[in-house]
Protein backbone atom coordinates (compact mmCIF):
# COMPACT_ATOMS: atom_id res chain seq x y z
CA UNK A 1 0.00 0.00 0.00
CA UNK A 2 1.38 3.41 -0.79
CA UNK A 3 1.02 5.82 1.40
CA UNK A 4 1.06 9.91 0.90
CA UNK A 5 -0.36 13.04 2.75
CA UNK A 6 0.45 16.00 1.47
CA UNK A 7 -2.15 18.91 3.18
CA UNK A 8 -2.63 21.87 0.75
CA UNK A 9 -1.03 24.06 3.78
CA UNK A 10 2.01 21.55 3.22
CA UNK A 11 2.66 23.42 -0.41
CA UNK A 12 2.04 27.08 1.11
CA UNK A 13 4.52 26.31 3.76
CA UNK A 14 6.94 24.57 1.25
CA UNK A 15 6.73 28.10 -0.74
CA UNK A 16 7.11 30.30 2.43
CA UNK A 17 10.82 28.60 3.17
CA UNK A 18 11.97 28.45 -0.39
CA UNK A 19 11.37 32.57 -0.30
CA UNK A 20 14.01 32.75 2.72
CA UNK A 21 16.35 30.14 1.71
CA UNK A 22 18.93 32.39 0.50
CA UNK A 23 19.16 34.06 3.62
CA UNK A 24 20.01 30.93 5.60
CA UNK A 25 23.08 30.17 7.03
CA UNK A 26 22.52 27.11 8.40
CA UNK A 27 19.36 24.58 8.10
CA UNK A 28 18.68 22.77 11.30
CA UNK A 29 16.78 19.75 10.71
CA UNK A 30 15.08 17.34 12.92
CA UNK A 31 14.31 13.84 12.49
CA UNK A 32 12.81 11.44 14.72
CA UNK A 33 15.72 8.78 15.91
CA UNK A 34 13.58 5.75 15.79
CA UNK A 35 13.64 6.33 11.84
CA UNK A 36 16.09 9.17 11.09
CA UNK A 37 16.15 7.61 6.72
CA UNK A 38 12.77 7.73 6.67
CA UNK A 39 11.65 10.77 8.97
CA UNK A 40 14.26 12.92 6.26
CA UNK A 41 12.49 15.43 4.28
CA UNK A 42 14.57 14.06 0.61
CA UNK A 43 13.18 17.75 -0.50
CA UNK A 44 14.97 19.48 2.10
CA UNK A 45 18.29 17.69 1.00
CA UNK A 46 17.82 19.04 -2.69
CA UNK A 47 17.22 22.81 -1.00
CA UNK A 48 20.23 21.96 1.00
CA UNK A 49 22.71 21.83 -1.68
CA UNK A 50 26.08 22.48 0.22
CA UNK A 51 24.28 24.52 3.15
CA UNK A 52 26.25 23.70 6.40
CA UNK A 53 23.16 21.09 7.97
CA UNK A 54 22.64 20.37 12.24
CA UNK A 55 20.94 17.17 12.22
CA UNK A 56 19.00 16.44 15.54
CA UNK A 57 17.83 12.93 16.35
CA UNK A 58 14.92 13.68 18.60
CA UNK A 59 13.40 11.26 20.75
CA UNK A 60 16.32 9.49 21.63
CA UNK A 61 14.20 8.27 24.53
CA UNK A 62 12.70 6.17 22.41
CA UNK A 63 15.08 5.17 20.54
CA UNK A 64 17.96 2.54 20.43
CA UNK A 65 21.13 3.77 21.68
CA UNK A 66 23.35 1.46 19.50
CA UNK A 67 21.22 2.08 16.27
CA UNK A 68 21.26 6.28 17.23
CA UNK A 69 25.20 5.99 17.37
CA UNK A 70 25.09 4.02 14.20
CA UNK A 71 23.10 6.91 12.59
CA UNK A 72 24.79 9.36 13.61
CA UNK A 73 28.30 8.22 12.09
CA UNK A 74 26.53 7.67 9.10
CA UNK A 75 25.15 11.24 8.52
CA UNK A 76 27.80 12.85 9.37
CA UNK A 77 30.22 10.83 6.38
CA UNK A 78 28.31 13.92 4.49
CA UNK A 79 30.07 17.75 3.99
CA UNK A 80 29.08 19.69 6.48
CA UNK A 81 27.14 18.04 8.33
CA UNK A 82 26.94 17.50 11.92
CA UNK A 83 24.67 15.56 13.91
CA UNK A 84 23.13 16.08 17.80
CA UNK A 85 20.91 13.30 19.69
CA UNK A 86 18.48 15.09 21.68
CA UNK A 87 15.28 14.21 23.44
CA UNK A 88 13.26 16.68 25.84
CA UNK A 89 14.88 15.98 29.20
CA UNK A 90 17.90 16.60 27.47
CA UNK A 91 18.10 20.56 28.68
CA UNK A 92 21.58 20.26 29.00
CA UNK A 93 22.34 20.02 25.41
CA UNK A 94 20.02 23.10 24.26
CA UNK A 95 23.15 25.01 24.39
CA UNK A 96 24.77 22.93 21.95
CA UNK A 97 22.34 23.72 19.64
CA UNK A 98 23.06 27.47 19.57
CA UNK A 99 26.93 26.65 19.65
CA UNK A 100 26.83 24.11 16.84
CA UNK A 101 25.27 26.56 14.57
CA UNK A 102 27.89 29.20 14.93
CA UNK A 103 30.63 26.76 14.07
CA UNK A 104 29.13 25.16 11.05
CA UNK A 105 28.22 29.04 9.95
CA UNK A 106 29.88 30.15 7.00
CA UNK A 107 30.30 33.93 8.13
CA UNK A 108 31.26 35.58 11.43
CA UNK A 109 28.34 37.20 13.58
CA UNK A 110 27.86 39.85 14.73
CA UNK A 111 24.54 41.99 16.66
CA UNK A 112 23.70 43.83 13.51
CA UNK A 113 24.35 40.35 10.89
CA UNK A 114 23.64 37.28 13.09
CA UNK A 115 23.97 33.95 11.80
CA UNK A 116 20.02 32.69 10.63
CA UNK A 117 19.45 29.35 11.00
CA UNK A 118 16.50 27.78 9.79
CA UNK A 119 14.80 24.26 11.47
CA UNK A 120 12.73 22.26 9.32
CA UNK A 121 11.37 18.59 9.59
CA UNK A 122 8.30 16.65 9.35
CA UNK A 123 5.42 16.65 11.38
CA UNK A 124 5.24 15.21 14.73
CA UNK A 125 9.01 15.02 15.03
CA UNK A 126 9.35 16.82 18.33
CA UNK A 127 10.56 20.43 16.49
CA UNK A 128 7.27 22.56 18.64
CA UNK A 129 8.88 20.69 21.81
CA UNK A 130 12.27 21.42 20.47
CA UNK A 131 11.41 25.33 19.72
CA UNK A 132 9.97 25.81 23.09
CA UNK A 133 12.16 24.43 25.19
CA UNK A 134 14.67 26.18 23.01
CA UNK A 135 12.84 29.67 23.62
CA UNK A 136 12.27 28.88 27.37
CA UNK A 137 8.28 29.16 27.20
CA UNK A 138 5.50 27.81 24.91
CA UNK A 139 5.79 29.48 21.96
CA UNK A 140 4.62 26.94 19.35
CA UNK A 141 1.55 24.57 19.79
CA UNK A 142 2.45 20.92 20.84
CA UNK A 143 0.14 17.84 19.85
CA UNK A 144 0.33 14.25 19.07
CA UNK A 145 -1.63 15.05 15.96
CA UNK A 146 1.04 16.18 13.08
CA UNK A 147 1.13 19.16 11.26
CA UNK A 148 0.30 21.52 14.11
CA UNK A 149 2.31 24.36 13.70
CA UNK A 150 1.02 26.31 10.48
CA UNK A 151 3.13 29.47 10.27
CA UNK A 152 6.99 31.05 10.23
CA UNK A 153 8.54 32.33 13.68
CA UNK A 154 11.66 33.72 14.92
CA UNK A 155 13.24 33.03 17.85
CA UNK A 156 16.72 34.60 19.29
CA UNK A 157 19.17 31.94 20.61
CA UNK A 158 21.23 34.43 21.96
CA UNK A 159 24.74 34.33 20.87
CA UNK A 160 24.03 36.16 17.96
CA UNK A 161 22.02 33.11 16.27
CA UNK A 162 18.18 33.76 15.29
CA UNK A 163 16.21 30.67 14.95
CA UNK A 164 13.62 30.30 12.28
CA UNK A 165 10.62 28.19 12.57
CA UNK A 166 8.84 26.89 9.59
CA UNK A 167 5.91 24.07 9.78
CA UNK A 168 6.05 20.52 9.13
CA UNK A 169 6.04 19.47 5.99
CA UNK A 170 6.41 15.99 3.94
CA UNK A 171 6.54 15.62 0.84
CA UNK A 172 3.84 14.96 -2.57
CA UNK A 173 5.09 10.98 -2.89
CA UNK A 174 7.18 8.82 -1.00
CA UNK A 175 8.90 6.87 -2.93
CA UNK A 176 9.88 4.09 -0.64
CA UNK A 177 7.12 2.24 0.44
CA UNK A 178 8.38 1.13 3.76
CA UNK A 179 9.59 4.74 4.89
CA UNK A 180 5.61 5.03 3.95
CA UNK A 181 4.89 2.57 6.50
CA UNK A 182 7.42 3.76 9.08
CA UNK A 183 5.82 7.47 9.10
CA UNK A 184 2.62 5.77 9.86
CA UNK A 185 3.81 3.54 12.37
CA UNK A 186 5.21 6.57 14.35
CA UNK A 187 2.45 9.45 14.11
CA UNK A 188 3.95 11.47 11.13
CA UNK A 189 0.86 10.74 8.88
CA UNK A 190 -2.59 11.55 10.48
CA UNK A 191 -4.63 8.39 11.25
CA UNK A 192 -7.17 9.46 9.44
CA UNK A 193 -4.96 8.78 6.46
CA UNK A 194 -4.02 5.18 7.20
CA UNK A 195 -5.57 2.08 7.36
CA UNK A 196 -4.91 0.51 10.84
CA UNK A 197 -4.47 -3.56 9.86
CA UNK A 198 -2.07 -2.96 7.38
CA UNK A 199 -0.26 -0.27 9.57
CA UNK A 200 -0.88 -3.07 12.61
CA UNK A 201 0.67 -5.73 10.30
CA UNK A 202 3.51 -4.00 9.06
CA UNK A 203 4.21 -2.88 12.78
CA UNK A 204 4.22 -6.47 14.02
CA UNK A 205 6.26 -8.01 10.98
CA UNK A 206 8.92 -5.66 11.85
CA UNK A 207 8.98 -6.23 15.75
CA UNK A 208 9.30 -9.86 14.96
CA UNK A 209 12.61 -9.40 12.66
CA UNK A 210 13.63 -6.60 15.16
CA UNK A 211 12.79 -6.77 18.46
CA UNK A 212 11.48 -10.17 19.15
CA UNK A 213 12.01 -10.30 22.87
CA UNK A 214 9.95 -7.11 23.42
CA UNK A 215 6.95 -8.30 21.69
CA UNK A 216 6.69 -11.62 24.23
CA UNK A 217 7.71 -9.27 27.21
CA UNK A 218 5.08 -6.97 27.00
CA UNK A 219 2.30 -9.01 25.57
CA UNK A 220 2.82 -11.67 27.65
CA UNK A 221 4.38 -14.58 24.66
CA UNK A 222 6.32 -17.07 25.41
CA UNK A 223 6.73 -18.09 21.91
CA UNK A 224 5.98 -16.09 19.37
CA UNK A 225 3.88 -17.78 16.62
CA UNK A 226 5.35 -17.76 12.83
CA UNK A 227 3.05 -15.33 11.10
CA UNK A 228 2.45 -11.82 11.79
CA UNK A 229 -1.49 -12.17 11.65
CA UNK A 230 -1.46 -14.90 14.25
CA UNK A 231 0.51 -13.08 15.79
CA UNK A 232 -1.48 -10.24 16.01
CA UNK A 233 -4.44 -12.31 16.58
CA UNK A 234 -2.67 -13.33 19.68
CA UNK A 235 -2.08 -9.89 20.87
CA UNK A 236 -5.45 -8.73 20.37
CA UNK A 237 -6.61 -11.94 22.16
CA UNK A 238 -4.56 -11.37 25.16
CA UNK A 239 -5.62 -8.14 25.30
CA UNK A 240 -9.43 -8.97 24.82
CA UNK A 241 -9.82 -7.22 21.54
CA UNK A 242 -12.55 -9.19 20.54
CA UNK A 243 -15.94 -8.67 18.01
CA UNK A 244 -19.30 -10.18 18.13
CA UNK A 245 -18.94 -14.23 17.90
CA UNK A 246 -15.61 -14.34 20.26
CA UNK A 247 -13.11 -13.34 16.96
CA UNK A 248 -10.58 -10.85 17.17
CA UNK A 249 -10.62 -7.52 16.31
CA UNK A 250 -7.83 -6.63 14.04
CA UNK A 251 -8.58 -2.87 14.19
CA UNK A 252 -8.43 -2.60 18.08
CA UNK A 253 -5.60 -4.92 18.72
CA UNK A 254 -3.39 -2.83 15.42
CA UNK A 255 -4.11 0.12 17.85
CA UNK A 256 -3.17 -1.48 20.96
CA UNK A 257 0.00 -2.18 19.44
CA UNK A 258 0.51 1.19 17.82
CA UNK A 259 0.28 2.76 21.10
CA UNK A 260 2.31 1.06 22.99
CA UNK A 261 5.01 1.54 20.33
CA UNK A 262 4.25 5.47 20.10
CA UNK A 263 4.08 5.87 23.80
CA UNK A 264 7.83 4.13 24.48
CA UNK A 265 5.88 0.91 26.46
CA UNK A 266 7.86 -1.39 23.86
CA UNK A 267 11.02 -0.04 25.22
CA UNK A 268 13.69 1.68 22.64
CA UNK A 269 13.69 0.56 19.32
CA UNK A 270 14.23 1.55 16.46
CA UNK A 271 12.77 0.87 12.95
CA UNK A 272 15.48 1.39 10.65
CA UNK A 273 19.33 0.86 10.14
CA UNK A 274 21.37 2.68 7.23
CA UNK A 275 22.19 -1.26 5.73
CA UNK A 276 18.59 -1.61 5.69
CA UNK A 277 18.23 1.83 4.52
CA UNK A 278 20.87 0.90 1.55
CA UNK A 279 19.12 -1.88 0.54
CA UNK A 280 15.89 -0.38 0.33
CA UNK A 281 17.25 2.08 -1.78
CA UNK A 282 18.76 0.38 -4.83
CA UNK A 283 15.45 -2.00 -4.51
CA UNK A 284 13.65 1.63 -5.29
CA UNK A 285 15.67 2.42 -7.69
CA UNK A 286 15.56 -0.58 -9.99
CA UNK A 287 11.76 0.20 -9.72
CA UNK A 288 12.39 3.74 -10.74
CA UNK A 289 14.65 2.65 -13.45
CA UNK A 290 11.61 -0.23 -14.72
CA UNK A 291 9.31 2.36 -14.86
CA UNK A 292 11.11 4.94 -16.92
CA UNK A 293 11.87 2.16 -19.27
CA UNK A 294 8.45 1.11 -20.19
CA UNK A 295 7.24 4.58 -20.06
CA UNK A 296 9.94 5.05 -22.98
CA UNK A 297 8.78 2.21 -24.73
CA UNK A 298 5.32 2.95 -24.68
CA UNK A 299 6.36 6.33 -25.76
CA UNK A 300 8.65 4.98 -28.77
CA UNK A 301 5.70 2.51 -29.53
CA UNK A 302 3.04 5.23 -29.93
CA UNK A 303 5.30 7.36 -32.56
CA UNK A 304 5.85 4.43 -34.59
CA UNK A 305 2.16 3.97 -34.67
CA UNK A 306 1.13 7.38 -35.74
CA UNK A 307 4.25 6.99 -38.41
């Protein structure tokens, strides 16, 4: 199943940042740790070009520490870019932020020419948690719902370094299919554009390749059966999920599972690794490359046909 939400407020704000690109210094994107390929805006890298990038891994919390140290190494093999794990006890490291941005800034600040830097990311990545803990006071609405914040604000780091806030945005079409999935999995798509068994599904297939121990900790398994359905069925059973005639509901026990995965009460995991994120990739772009092809030939069969 593909899956794409793209909010026509999504293409305002896209137009709004592109107008103060130029003026940016330094681009301060945020991802969300437990899928830090996937939770990457690829449009934002294109606007990047060679702009000197702060990566944060948010929610490191509920993340792997292993995998966030993997990630991290990994992002920063690219020019000028550095990378920060944060999460929102993390107050200590809100300086870092500030002081990260004036050494990756191409110029020298000053009161009346500060360095701008601009934060960008997804929705429901933790940047409105970010931004007010950053400016020391709620400043920018925080919900579990993405896309919240709709509009540009500034806020002064101090240190000569103005923050700028822009909204949440993804993009029109996600190309990989399981960064689809992922997104879902974690809140970045509204639920309202997802369809919970296949979400619930997807969710458990991975937690059985990944985090196998977790699944029979929390839901009470002491062996996990072969198949994600039964084991979802199992789940849902446990957890009395259940429809007219004694059957399990899919829909209920998906969201029972979804929560607990959202919320942190599967422990820290995370649901992508940059080998998995490699292979993923060339699989998408043989796919890419199919397409084109017969596209082409459908093309080159059509102007022999009206020749």
């Amino acid at each position: 199943m593909s899956i794409n939400w793209y909010p026509g407020h999504m293409h305002k704000a896209r137009k709004e940042i592109l107008k103060i690109l130029n003026n940016i210094d330094v681009l301060v994107e945020i991802v969300d740790a437990r899928l830090p390929f996937s939770s990457q805006n690829p449009v934002i890298g294109e606007w990047r070009d060679n702009k000197p990038t702060l990566v944060i891994l948010s929610k490191t919390d509920l993340a792997d520490p292993a995998i966030t140290n993997e990630w991290q190494q990994y992002l920063e093999q690219k020019s000028q870019v550095k990378t920060l794990a944060y999460h929102k006890d993390d107050k200590h490291k809100l300086k870092q932020i500030a002081e990260l941005c004036l050494k990756l800034a191409p110029i020298e600040p000053t009161a009346l020419k500060p360095v701008n830097a601009m934060i960008v990311g997804i929705p429901n990545v933790g940047k409105s948690t970010l931004i007010n803990a950053l400016a020391g006071k709620i400043i920018a609405k925080v919900g579990d719902e993405p896309a919240v914040t709709k509009c540009q604000q500034k806020i002064n780091l101090g240190n000569n370094v103005i923050l700028h806030d822009t909204p949440g945005i993804l993009w029109p079409k996600i190309e990989n299919p399981e960064s689809g999935y992922r997104l879902a999995i974690t809140g970045s798509i509204k639920n309202t554009a997802i369809e919970y068994e296949d979400i619930g599904f997807y969710t458990i297939e991975a937690l059985m390749q990944l985090y196998p121990k977790r699944l029979c900790e929390r839901y009470d398994i002491t062996e996990l059966p072969s198949t994600p359905i039964e084991t979802l069925e199992l789940i849902g059973f446990q957890r009395g999920a259940k429809q007219a005639g004694g059957r399990v509901n899919l829909h209920k026990a998906s969201e029972i599972v979804i929560h607990d995965l959202r919320s942190g009460l599967l422990g820290q995991l995370t649901l992508e690794t940059p080998i998995m994120i490699e292979r993923e990739l060339v699989i998408v772009a043989k796919k890419a490359a199919k397409k084109l092809a017969q596209k082409e030939a459908k093309k080159s069969r059509k102007v022999r046909h009206n020749n």
